[in-house]
Every structure is written in structure tokens, then in C-alpha cells.
N, C-alpha and C. Protein backbone atom coordinates (compact mmCIF):
# COMPACT_ATOMS: atom_id res chain seq x y z
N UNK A 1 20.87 -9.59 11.59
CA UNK A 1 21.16 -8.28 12.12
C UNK A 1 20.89 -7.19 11.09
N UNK A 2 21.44 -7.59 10.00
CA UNK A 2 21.35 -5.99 8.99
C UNK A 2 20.05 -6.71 8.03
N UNK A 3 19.11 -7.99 8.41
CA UNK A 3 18.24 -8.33 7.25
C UNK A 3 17.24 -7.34 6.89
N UNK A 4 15.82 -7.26 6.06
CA UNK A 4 14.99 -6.82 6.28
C UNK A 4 13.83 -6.90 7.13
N UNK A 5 13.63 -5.85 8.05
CA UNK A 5 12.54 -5.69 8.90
C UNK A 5 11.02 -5.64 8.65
N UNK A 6 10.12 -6.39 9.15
CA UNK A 6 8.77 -6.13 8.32
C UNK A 6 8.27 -5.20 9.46
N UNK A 7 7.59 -3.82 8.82
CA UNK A 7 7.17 -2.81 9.75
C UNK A 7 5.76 -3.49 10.33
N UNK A 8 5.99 -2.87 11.85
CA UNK A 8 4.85 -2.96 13.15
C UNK A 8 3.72 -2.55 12.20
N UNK A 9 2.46 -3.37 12.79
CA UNK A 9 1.36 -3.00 12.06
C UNK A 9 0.46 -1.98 12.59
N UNK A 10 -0.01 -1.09 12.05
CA UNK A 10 -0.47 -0.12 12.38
C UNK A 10 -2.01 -0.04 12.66
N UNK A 11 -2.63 0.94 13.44
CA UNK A 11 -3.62 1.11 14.39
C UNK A 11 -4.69 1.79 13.99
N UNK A 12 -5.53 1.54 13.58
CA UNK A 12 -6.51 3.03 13.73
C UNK A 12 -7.70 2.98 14.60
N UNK A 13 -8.68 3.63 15.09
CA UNK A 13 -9.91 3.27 15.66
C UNK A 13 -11.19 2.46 15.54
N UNK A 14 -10.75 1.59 15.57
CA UNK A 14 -11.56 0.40 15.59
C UNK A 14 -13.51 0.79 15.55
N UNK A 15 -13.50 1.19 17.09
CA UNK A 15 -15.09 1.73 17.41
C UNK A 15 -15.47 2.86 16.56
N UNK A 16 -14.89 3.74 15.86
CA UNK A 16 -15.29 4.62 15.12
C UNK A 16 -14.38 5.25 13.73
N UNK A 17 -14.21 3.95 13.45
CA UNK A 17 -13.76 4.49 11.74
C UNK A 17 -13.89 3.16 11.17
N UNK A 18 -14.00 3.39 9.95
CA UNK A 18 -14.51 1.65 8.82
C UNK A 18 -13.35 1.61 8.08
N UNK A 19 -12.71 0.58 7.53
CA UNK A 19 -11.67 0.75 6.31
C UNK A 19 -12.72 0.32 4.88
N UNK A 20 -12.42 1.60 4.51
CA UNK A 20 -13.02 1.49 2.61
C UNK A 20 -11.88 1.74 1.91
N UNK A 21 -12.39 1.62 0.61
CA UNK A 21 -12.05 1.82 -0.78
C UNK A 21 -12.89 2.73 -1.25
N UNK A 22 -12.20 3.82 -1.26
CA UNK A 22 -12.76 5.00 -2.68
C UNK A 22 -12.28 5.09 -3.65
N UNK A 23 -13.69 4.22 -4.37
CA UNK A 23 -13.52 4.70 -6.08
C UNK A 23 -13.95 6.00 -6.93
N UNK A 24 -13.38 6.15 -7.68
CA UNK A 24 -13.62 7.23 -8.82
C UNK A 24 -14.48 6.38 -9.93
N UNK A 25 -15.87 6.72 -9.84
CA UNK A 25 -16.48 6.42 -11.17
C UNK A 25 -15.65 7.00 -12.63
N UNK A 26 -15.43 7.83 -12.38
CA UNK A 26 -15.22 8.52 -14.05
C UNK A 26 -13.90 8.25 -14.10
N UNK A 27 -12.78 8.32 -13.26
CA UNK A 27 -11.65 7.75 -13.67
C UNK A 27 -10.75 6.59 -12.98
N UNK A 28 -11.64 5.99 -12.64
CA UNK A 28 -11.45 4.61 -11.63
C UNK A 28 -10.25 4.67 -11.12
N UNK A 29 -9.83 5.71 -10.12
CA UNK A 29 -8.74 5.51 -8.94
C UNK A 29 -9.64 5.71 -8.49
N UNK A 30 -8.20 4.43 -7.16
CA UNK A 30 -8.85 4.19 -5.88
C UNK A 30 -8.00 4.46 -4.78
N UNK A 31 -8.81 5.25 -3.61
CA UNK A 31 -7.24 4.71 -2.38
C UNK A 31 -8.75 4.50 -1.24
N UNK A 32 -7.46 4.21 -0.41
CA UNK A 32 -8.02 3.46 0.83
C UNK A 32 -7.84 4.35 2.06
N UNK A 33 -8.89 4.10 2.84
CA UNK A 33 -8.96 4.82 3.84
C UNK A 33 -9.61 4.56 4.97
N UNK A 34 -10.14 5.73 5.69
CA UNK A 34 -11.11 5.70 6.60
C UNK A 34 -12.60 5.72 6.80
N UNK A 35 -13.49 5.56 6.87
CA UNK A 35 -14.89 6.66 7.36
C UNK A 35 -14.98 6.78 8.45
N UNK A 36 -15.32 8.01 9.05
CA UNK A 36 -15.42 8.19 10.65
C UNK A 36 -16.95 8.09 10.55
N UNK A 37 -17.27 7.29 11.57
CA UNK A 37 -18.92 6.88 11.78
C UNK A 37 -19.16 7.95 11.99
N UNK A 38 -18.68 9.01 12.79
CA UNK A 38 -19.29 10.02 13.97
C UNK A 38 -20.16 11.04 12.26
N UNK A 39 -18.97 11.40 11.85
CA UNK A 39 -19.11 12.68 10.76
C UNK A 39 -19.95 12.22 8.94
N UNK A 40 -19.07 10.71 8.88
CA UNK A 40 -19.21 10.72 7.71
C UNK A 40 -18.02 10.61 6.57
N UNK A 41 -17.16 11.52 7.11
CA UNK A 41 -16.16 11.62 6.22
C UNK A 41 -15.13 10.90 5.98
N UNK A 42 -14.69 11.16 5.21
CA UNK A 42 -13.71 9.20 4.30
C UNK A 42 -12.28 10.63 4.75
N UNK A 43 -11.42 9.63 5.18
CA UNK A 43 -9.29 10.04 4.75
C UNK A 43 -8.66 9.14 4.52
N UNK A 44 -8.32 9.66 3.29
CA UNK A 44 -7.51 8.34 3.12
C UNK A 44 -6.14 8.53 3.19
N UNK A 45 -5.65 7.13 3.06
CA UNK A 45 -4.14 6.75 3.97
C UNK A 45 -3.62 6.53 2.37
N UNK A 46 -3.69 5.67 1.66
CA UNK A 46 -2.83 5.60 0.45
C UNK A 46 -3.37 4.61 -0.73
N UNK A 47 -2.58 5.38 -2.19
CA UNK A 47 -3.36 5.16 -3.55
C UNK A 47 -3.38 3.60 -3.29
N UNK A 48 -4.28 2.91 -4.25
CA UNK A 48 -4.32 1.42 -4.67
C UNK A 48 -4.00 1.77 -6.24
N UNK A 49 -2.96 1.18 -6.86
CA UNK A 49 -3.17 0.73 -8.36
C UNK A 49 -3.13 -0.52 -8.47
N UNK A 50 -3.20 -1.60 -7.34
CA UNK A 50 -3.17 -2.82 -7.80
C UNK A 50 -3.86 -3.58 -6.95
N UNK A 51 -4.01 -4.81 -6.61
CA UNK A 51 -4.73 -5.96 -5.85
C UNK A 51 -3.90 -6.00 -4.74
N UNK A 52 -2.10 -5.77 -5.52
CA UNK A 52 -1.34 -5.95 -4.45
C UNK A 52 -1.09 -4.75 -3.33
N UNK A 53 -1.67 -3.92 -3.63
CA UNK A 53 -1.97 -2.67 -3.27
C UNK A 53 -2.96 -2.60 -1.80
N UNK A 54 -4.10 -3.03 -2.75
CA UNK A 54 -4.88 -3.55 -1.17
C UNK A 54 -4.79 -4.56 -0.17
N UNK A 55 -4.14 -5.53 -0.99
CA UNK A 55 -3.44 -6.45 0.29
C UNK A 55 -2.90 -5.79 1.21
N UNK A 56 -1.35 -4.76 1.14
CA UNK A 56 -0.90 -4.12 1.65
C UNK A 56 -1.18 -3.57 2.94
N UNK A 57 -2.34 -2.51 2.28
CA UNK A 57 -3.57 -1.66 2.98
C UNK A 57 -4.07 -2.91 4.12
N UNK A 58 -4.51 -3.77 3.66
CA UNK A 58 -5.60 -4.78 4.92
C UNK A 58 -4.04 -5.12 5.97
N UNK A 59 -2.40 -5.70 4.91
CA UNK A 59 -2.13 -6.42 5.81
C UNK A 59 -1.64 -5.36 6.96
N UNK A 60 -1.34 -4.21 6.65
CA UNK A 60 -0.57 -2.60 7.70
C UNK A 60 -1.51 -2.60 8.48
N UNK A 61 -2.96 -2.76 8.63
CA UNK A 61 -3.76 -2.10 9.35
C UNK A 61 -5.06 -3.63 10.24
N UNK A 62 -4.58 -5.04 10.08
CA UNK A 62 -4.88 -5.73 10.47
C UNK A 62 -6.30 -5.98 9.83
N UNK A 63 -6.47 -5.57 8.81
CA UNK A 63 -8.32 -5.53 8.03
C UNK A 63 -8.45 -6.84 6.82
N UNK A 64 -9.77 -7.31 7.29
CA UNK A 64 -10.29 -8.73 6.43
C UNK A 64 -11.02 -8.12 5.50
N UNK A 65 -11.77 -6.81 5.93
CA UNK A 65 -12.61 -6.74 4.68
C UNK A 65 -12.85 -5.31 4.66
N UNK A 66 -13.12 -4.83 3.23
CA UNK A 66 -13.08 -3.42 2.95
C UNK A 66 -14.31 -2.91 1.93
N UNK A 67 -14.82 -2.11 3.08
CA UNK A 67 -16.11 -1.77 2.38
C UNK A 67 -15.46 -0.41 1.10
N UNK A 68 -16.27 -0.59 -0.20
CA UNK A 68 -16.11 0.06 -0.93
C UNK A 68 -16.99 1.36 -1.47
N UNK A 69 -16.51 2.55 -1.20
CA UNK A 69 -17.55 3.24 -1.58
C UNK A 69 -17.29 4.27 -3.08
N UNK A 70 -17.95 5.28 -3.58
CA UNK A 70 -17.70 5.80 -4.68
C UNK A 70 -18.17 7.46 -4.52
């Protein structure tokens, strides 16, 4: 009753958005996000500082694989 809850996994548009990784060449942060096919443009949802970080990211949003861009 009072244990911990693991939060509902969350949604985004499948047919028109990609899940990436944007890196920073010059100061290597990364967060994770979107690309919308239509436009182009990356939003991202939240920082990565770790491996365990992007696990996170794939396991909230149901994603096997994450294209990385810079």
C-alpha cells in the first residue's frame, strides 16, 4: 500500500519524432531527446551524466535504441 510506485511509461510520437542523444563536442554533455522528422529540430526531455542516465531515458519512453547526434 504505502510501497514504491514505478511511474507509467511515457509516450511520445512514434511516426514523427526519433529518440537521440545530443552531444556537445567541446564540452561533452549530453541530454536526450527528440527529432521531429517533419522540421528537423531536436527537444530535449533530460540531462544524461551517466549510462545510468540513458537507461532511464530508453526505459520512461519504451526505446531500444538511440540515435546520437552532435
Amino acid at each position: 500500500m504505502f510501497g514504491k510506485k514505478k511511474p507509467a511509461q511515457l509516450s511520445y510520437d512514434k511516426d514523427n519524432e526519433t529518440p537521440a542523444v545530443k552531444s556537445s563536442i567541446c564540452t561533452g554533455e549530453k541530454t536526450a531527446g527528440f527529432i521531429d522528422n517533419r522540421t528537423g529540430k531536436y527537444h530535449d526531455v533530460m540531462l544524461i551524466k551517466s549510462e545510468a542516465d540513458l537507461l532511464e531515458f530508453k526505459r520512461m519512453y519504451g526505446v531500444d535504441e538511440v540515435k546520437t547526434i552532435y
